[in-house]
N, C-alpha and C. Protein backbone atom coordinates (compact mmCIF):
# COMPACT_ATOMS: atom_id res chain seq x y z
N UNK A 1 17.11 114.50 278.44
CA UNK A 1 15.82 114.65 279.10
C UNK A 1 15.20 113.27 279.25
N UNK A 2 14.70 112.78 280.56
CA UNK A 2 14.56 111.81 281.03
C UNK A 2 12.72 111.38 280.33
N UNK A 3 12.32 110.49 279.69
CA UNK A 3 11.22 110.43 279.35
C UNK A 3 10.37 109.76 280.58
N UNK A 4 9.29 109.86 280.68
CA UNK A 4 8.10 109.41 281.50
C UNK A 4 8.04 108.33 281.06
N UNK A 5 7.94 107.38 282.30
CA UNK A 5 7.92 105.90 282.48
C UNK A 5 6.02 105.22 282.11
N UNK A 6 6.17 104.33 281.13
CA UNK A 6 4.38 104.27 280.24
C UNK A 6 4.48 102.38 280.60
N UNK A 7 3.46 102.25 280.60
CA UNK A 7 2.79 101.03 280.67
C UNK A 7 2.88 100.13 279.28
N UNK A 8 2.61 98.83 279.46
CA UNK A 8 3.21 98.44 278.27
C UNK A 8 1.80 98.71 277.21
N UNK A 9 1.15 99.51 277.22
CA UNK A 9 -0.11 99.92 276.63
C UNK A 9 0.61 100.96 276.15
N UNK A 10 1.17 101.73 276.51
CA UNK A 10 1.49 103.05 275.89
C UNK A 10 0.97 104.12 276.40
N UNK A 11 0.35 104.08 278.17
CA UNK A 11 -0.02 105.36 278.84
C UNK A 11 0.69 105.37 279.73
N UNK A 12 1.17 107.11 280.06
CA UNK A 12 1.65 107.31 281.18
C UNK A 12 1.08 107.30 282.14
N UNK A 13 1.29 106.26 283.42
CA UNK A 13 0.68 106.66 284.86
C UNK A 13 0.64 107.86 285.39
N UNK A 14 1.28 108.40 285.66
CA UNK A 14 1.49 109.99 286.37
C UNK A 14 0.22 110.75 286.02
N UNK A 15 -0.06 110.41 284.39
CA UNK A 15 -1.45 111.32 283.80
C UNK A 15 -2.67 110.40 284.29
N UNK A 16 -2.66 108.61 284.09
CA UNK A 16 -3.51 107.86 284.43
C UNK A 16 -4.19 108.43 285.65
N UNK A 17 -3.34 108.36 286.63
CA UNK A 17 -4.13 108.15 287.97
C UNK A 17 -4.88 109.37 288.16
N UNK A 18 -4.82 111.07 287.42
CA UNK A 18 -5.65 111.64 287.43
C UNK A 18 -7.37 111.73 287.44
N UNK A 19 -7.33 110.71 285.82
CA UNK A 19 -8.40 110.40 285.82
C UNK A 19 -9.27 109.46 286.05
N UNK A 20 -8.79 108.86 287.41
CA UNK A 20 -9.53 107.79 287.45
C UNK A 20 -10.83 108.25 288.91
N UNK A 21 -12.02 108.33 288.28
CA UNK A 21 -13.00 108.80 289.56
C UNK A 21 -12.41 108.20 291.09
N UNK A 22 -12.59 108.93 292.33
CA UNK A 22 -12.72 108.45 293.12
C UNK A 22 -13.91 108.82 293.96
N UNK A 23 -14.08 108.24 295.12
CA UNK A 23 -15.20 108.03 296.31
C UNK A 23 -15.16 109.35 296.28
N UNK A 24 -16.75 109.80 297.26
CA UNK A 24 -17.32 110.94 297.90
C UNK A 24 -15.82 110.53 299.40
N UNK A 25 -15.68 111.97 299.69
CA UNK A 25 -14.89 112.35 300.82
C UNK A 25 -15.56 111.70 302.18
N UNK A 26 -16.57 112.40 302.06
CA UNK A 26 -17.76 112.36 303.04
C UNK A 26 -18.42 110.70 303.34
N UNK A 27 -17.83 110.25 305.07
CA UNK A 27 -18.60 108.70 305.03
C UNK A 27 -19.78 108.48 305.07
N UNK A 28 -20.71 108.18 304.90
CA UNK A 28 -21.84 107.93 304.73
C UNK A 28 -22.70 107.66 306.47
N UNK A 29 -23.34 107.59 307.01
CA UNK A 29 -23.86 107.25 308.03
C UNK A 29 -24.65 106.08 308.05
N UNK A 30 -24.53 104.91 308.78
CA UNK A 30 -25.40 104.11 308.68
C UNK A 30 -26.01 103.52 309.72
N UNK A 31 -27.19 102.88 309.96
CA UNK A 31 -27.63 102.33 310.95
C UNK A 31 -27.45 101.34 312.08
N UNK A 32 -27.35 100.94 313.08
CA UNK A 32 -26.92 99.95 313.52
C UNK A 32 -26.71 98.74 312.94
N UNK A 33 -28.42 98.50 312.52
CA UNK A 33 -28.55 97.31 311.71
C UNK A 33 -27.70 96.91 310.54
N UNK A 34 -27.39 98.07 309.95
CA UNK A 34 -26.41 98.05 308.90
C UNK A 34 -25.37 97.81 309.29
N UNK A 35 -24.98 98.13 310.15
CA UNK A 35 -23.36 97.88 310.95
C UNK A 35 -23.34 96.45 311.19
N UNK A 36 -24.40 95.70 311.42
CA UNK A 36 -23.73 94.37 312.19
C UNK A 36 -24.46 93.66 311.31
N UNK A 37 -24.64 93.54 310.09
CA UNK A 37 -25.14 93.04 309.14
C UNK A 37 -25.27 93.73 308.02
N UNK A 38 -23.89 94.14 307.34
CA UNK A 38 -23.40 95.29 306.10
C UNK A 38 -24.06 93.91 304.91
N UNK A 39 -24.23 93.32 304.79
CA UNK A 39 -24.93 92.39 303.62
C UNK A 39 -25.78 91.09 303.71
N UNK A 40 -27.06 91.41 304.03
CA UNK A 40 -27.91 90.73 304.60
C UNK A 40 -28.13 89.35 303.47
N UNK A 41 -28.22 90.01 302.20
CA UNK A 41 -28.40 88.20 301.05
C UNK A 41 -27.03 87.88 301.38
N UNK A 42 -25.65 88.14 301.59
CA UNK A 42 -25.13 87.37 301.66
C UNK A 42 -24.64 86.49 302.95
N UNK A 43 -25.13 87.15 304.15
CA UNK A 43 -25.15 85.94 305.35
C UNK A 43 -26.50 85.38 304.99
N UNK A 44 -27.43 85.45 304.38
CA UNK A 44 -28.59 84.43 304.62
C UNK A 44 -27.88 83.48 303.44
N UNK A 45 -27.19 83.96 302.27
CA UNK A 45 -26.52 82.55 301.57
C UNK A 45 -25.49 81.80 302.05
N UNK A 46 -24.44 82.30 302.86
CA UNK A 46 -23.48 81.83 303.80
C UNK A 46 -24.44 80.72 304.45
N UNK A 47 -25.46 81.49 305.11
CA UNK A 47 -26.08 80.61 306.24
C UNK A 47 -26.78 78.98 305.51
N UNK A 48 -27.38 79.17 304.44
CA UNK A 48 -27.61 78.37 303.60
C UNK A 48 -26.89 77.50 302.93
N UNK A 49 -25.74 77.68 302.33
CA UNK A 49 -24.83 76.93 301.82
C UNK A 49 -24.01 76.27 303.33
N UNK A 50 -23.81 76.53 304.52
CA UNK A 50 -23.47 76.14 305.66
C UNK A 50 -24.31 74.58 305.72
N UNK A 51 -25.55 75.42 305.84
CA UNK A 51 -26.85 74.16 305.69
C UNK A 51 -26.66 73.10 304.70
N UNK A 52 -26.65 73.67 303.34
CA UNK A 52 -26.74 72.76 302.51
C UNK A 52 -25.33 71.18 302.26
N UNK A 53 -24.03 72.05 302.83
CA UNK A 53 -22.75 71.56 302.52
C UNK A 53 -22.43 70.55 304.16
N UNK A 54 -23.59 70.70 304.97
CA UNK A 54 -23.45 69.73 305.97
C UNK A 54 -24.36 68.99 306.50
N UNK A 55 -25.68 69.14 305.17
CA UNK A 55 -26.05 68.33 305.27
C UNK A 55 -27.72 67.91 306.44
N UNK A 56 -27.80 69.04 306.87
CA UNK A 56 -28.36 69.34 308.70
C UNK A 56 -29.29 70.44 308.88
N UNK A 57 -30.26 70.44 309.44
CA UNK A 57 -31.13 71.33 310.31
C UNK A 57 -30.74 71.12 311.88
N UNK A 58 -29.28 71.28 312.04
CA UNK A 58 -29.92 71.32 313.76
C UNK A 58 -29.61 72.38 314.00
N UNK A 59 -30.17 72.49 315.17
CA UNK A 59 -30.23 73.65 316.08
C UNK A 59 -28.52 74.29 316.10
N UNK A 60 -27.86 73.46 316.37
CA UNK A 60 -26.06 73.74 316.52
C UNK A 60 -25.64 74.58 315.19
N UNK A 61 -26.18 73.39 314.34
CA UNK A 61 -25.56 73.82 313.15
C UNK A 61 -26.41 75.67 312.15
N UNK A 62 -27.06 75.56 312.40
CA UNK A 62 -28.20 76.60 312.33
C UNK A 62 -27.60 78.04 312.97
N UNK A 63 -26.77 77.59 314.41
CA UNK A 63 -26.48 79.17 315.24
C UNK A 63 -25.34 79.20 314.41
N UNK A 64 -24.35 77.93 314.32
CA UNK A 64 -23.13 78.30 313.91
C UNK A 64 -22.95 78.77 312.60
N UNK A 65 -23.56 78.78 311.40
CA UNK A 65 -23.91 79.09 310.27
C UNK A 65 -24.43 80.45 310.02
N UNK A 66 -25.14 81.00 311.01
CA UNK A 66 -25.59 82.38 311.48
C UNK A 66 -24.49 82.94 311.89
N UNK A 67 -23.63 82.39 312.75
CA UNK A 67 -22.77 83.56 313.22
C UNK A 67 -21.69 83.25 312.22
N UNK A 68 -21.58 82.54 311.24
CA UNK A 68 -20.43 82.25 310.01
C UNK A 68 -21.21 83.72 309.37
N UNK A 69 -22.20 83.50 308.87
CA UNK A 69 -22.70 84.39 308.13
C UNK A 69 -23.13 85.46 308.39
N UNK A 70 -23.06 85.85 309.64
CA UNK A 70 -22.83 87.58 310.34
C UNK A 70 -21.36 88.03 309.92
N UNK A 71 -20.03 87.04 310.74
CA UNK A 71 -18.91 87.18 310.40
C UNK A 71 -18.08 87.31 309.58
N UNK A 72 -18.67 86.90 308.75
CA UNK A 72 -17.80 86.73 307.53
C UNK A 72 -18.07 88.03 306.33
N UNK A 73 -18.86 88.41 305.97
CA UNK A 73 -19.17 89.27 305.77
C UNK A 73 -18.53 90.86 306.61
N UNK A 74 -18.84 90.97 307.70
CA UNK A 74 -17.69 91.71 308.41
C UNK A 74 -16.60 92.23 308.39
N UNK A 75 -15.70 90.56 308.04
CA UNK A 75 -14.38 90.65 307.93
C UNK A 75 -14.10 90.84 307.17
N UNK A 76 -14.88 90.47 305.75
CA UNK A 76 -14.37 91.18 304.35
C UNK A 76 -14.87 91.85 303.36
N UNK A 77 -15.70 92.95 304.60
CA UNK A 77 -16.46 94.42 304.01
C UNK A 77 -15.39 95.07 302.95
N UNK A 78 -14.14 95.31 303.29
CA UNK A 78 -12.82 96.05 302.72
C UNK A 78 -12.98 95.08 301.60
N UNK A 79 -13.27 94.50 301.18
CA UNK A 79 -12.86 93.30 299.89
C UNK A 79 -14.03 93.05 298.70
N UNK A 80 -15.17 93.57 299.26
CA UNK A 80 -16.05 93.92 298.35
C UNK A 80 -16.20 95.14 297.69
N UNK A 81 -16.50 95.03 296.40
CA UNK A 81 -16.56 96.34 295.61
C UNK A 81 -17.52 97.14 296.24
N UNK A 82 -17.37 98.87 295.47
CA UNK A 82 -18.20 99.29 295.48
C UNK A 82 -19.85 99.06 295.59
N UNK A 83 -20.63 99.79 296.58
CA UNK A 83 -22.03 99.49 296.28
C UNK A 83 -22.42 99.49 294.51
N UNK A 84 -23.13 98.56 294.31
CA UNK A 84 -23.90 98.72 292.65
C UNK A 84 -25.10 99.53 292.81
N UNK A 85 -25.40 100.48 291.62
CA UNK A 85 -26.74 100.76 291.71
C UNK A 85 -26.90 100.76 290.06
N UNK A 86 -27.64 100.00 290.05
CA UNK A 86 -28.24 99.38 288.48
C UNK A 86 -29.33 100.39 288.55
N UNK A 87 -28.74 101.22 287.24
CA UNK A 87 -29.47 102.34 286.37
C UNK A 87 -30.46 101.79 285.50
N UNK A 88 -30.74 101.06 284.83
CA UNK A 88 -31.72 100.45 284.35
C UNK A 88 -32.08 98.86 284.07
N UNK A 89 -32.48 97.98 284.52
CA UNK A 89 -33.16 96.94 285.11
C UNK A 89 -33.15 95.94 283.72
N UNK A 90 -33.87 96.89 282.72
CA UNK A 90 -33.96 95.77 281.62
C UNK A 90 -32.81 95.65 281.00
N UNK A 91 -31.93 96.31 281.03
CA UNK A 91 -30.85 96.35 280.41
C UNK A 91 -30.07 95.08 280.86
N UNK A 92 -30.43 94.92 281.44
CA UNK A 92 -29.63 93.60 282.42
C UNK A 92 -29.87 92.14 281.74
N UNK A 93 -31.34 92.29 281.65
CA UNK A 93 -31.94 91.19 281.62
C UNK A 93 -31.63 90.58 280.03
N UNK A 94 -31.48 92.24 279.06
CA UNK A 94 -31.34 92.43 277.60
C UNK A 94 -29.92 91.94 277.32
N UNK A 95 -28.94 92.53 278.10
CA UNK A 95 -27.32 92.16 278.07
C UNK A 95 -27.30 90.08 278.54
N UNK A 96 -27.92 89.89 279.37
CA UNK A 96 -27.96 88.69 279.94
C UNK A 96 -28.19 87.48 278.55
N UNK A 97 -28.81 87.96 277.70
CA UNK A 97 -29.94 86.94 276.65
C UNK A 97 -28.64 87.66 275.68
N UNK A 98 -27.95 88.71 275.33
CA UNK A 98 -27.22 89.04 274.37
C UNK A 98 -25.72 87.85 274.88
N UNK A 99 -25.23 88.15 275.87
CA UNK A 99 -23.91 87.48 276.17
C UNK A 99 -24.13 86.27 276.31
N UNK A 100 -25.05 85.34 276.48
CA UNK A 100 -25.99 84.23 276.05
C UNK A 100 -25.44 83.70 274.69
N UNK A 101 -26.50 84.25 273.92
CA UNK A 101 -26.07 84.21 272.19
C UNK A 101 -25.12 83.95 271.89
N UNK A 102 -24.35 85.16 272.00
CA UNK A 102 -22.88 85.20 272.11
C UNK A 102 -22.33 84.10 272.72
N UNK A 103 -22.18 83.66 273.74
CA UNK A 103 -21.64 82.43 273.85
C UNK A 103 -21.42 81.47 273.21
N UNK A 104 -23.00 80.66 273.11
CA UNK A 104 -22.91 79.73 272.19
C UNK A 104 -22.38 79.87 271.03
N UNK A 105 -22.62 80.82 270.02
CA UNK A 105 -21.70 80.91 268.96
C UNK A 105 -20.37 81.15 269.15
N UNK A 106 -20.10 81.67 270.43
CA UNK A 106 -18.30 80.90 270.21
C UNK A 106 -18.51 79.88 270.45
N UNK A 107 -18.80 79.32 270.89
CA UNK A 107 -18.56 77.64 271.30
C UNK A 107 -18.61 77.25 270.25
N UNK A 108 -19.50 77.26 269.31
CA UNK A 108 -19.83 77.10 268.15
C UNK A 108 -18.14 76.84 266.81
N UNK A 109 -17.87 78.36 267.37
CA UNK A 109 -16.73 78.72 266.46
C UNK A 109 -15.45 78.32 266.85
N UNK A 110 -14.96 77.90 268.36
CA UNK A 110 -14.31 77.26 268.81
C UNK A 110 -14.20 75.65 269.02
N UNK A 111 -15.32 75.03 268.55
CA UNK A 111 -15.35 73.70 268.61
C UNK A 111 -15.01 73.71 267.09
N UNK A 112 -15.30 74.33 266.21
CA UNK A 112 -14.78 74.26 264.53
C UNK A 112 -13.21 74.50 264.62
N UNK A 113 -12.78 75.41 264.99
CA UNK A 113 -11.28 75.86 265.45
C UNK A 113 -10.57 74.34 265.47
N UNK A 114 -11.20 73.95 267.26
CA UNK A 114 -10.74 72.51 267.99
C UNK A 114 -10.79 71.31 266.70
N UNK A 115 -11.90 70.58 266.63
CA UNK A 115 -12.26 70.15 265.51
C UNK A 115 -11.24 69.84 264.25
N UNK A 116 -11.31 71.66 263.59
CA UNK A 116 -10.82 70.88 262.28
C UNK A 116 -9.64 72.37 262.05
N UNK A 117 -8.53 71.79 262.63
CA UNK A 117 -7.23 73.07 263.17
C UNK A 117 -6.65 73.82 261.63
N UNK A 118 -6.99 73.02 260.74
CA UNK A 118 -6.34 72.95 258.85
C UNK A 118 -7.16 74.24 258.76
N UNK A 119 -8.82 74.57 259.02
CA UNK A 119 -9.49 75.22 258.34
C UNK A 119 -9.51 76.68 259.02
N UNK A 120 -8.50 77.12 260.12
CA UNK A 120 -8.54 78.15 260.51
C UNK A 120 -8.49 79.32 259.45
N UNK A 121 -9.27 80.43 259.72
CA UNK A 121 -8.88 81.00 258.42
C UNK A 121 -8.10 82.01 258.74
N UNK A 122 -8.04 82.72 260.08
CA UNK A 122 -7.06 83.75 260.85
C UNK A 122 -6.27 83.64 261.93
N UNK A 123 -5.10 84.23 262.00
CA UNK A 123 -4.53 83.61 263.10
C UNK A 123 -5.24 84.70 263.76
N UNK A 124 -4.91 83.94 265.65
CA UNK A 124 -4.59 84.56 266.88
C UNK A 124 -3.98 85.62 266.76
N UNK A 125 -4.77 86.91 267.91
CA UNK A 125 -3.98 87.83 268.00
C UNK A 125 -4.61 89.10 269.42
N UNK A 126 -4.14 89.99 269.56
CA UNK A 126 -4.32 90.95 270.12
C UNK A 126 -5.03 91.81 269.85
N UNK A 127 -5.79 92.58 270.88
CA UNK A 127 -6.66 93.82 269.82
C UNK A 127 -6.83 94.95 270.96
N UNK A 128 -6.68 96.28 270.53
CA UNK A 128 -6.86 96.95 271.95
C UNK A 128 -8.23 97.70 271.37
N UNK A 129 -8.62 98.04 272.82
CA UNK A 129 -10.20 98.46 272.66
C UNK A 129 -10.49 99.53 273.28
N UNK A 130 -10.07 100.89 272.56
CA UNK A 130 -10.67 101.70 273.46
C UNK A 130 -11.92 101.76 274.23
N UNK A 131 -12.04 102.27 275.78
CA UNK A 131 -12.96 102.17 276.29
C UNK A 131 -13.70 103.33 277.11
N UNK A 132 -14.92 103.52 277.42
CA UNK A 132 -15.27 105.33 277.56
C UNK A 132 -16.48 104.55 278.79
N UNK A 133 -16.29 103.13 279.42
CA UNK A 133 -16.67 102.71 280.41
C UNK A 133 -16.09 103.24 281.99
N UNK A 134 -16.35 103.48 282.96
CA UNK A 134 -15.15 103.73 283.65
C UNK A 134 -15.44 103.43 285.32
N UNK A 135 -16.70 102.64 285.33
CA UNK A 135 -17.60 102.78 286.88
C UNK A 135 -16.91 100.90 286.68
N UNK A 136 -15.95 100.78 287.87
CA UNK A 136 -15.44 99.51 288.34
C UNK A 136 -16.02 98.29 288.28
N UNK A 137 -17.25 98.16 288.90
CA UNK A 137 -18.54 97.28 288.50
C UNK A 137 -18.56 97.13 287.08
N UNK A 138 -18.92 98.19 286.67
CA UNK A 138 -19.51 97.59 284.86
C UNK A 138 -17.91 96.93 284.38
N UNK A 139 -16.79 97.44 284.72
CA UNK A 139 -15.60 97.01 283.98
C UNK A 139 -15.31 95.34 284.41
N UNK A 140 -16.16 95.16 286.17
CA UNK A 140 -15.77 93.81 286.26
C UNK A 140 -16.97 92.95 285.61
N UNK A 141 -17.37 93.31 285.07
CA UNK A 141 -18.63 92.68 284.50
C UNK A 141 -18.49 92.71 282.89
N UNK A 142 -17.66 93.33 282.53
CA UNK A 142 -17.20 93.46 281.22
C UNK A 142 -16.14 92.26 281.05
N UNK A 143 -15.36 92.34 282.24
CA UNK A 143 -14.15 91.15 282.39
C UNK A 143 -14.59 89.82 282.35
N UNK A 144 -15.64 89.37 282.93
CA UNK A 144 -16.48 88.90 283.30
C UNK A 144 -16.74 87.82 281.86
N UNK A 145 -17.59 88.94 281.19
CA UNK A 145 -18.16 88.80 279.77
C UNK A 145 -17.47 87.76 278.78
N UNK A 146 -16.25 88.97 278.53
CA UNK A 146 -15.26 88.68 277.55
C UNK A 146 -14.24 87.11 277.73
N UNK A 147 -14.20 86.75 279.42
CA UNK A 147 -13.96 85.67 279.66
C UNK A 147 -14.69 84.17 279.55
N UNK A 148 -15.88 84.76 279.92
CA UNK A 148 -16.72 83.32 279.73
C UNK A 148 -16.84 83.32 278.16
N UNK A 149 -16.81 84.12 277.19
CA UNK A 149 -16.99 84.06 276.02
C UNK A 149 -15.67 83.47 275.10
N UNK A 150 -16.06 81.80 274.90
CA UNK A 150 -14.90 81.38 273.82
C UNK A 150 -14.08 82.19 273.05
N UNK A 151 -13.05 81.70 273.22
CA UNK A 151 -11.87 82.73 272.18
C UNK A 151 -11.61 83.80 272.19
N UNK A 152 -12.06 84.83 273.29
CA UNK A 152 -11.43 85.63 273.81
C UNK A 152 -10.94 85.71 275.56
N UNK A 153 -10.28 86.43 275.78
CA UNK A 153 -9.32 86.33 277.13
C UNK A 153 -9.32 88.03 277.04
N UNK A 154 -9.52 88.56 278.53
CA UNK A 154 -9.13 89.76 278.86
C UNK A 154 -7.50 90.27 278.96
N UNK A 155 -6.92 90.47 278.95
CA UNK A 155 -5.39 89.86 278.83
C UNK A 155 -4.67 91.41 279.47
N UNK A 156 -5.48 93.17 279.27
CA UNK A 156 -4.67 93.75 280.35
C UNK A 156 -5.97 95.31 279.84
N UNK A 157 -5.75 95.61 281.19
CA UNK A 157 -6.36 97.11 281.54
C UNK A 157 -5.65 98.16 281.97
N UNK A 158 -5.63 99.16 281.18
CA UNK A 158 -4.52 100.20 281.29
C UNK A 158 -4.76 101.25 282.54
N UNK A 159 -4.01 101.34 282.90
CA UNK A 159 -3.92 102.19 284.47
C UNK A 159 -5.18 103.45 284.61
N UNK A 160 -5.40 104.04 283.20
CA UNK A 160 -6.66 105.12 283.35
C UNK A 160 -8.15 104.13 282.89
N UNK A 161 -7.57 102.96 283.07
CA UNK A 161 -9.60 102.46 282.37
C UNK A 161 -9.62 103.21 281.07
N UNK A 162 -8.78 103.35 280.34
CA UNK A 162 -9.45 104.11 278.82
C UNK A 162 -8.90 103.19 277.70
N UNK A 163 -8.22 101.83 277.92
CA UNK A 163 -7.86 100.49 277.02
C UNK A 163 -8.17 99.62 277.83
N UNK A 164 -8.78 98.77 276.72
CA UNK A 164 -8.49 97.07 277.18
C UNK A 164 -7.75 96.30 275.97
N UNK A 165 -6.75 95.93 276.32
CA UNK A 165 -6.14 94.57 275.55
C UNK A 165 -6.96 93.45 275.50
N UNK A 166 -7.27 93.11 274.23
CA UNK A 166 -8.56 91.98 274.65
C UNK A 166 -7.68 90.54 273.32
N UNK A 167 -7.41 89.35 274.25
CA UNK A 167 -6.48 87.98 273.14
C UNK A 167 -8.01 87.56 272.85
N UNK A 168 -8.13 88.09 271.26
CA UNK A 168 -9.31 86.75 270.71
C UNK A 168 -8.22 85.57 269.74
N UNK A 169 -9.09 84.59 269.72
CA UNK A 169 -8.40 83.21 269.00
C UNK A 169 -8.45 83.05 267.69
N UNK A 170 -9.10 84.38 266.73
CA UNK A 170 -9.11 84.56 265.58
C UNK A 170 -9.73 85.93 265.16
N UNK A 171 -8.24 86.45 264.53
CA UNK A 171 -8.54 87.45 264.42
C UNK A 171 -8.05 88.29 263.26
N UNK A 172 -9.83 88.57 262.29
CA UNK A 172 -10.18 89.47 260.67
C UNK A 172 -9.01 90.67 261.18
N UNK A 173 -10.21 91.29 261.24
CA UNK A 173 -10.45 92.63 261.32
C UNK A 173 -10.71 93.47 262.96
N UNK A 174 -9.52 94.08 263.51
CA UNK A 174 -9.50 94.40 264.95
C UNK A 174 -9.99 95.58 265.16
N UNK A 175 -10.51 96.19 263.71
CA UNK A 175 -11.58 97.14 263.96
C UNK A 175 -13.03 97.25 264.21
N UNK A 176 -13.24 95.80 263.62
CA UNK A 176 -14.68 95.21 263.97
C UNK A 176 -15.26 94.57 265.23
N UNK A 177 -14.20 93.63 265.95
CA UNK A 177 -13.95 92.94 267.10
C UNK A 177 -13.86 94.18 267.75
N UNK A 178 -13.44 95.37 267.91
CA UNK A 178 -13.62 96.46 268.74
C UNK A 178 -14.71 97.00 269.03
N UNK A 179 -15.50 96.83 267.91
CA UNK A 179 -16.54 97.81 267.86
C UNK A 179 -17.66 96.61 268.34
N UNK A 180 -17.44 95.29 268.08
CA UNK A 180 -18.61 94.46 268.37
C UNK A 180 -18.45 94.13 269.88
N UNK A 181 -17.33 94.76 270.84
CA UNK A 181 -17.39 94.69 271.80
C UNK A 181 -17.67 95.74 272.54
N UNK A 182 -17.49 97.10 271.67
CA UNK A 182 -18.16 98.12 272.27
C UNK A 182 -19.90 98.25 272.33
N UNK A 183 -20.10 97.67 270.99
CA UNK A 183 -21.36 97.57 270.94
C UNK A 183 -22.50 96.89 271.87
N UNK A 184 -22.04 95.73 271.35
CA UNK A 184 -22.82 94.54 272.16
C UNK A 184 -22.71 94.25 273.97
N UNK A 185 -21.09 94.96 274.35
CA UNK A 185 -21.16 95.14 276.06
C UNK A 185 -20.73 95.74 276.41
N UNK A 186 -20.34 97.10 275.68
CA UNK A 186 -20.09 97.92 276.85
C UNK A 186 -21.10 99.28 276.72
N UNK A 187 -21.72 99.59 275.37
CA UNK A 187 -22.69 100.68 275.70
C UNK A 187 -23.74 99.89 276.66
N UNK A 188 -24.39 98.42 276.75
CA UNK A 188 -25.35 97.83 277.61
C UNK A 188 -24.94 98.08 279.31
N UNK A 189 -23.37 97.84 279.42
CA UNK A 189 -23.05 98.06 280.73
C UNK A 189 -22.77 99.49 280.90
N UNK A 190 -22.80 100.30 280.30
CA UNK A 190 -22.52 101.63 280.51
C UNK A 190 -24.15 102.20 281.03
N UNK A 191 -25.25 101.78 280.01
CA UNK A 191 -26.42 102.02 280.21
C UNK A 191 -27.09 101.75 281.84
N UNK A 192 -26.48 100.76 282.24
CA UNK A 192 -26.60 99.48 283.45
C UNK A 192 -26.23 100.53 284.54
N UNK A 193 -24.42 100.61 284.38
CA UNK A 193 -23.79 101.35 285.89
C UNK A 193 -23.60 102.77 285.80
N UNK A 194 -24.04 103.66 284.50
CA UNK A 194 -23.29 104.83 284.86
C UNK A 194 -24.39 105.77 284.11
């Protein structure tokens, strides 16, 4: 009997792709205006950084920067995520000042690492993290997180969104590092997108 082919996580796809939410069936209707300008902050930043990176107010440069920043946007509607709709506001601002913190104290703990290599007290290692996040946004914002944050690396996401493999650069206890990542970012981003 032929066993079912699993990820190097240890889930089967065949069951994965069940649960992974997808889109409303139904396309949405939208306005003209919406049609020929699907993301208005980002052609007015296109149009701006056009400005800023050449230097110019002219008239030339001004249309051509406008129609960069109508276009472009356009062409890579298919390439942007999902719409976001941020469920609660402060949470943002609260997660923002937390992954903050957090930072610096890796830096903190990674310049001691760098520094003085004799006094490591744990090795490197792997840690998987169950996860009960599952709205794409919050997960790239979780990726996000865990990357800018010293001494850890996102390193793999299992086909149903229900693990993350997460490489920290020292590592106790992978029951704690689990939970201080469930804690500290993903109930905040769960609160945020879902």
């Amino acid at each position: 009997m032929n066993k079912p082919h699993s990820d190097s996580m240890g889930h089967n796809p065949s069951t994965a792709e069940q649960d992974i939410p997808t889109l409303p069936s139904a396309p949405r209707r939208r306005r003209p205006l919406q049609r020929a300008v699907p993301a208005p902050l980002l052609s007015l930043a296109l149009l701006g950084l056009w400005l800023v990176l050449n230097r110019t107010l002219s008239p030339g440069h001004i249309v051509l920067g406008a129609l960069l920043g109508l276009a472009i946007p356009l062409v890579t509607a298919g390439l942007r995520p999902l719409p976001v709709r941020i469920r609660k506001p402060g949470a943002v601002v609260k997660l923002g000042f937390t992954v903050a913190k957090d930072t610096v104290l890796s830096n903190l703990t990674v310049a001691r690492l760098l520094l003085a290599p004799g006094r490591r007290r744990h090795p490197p290692g792997f840690v998987h993290i169950p996860l009960d996040l599952r709205d794409p946004n919050g997960l790239a914002v979780l990726a996000m997180v865990v990357c800018i944050t010293p001494g850890t690396a996102w390193a793999e996401l299992a086909l149903d969104r229900s693990m993350l493999l997460l490489h920290v650069l020292e590592v106790d206890d992978p029951a704690a590092i689990a939970a201080h990542v469930k804690e500290r970012y993903e109930r905040p981003l769960m609160e945020i997108f879902e």
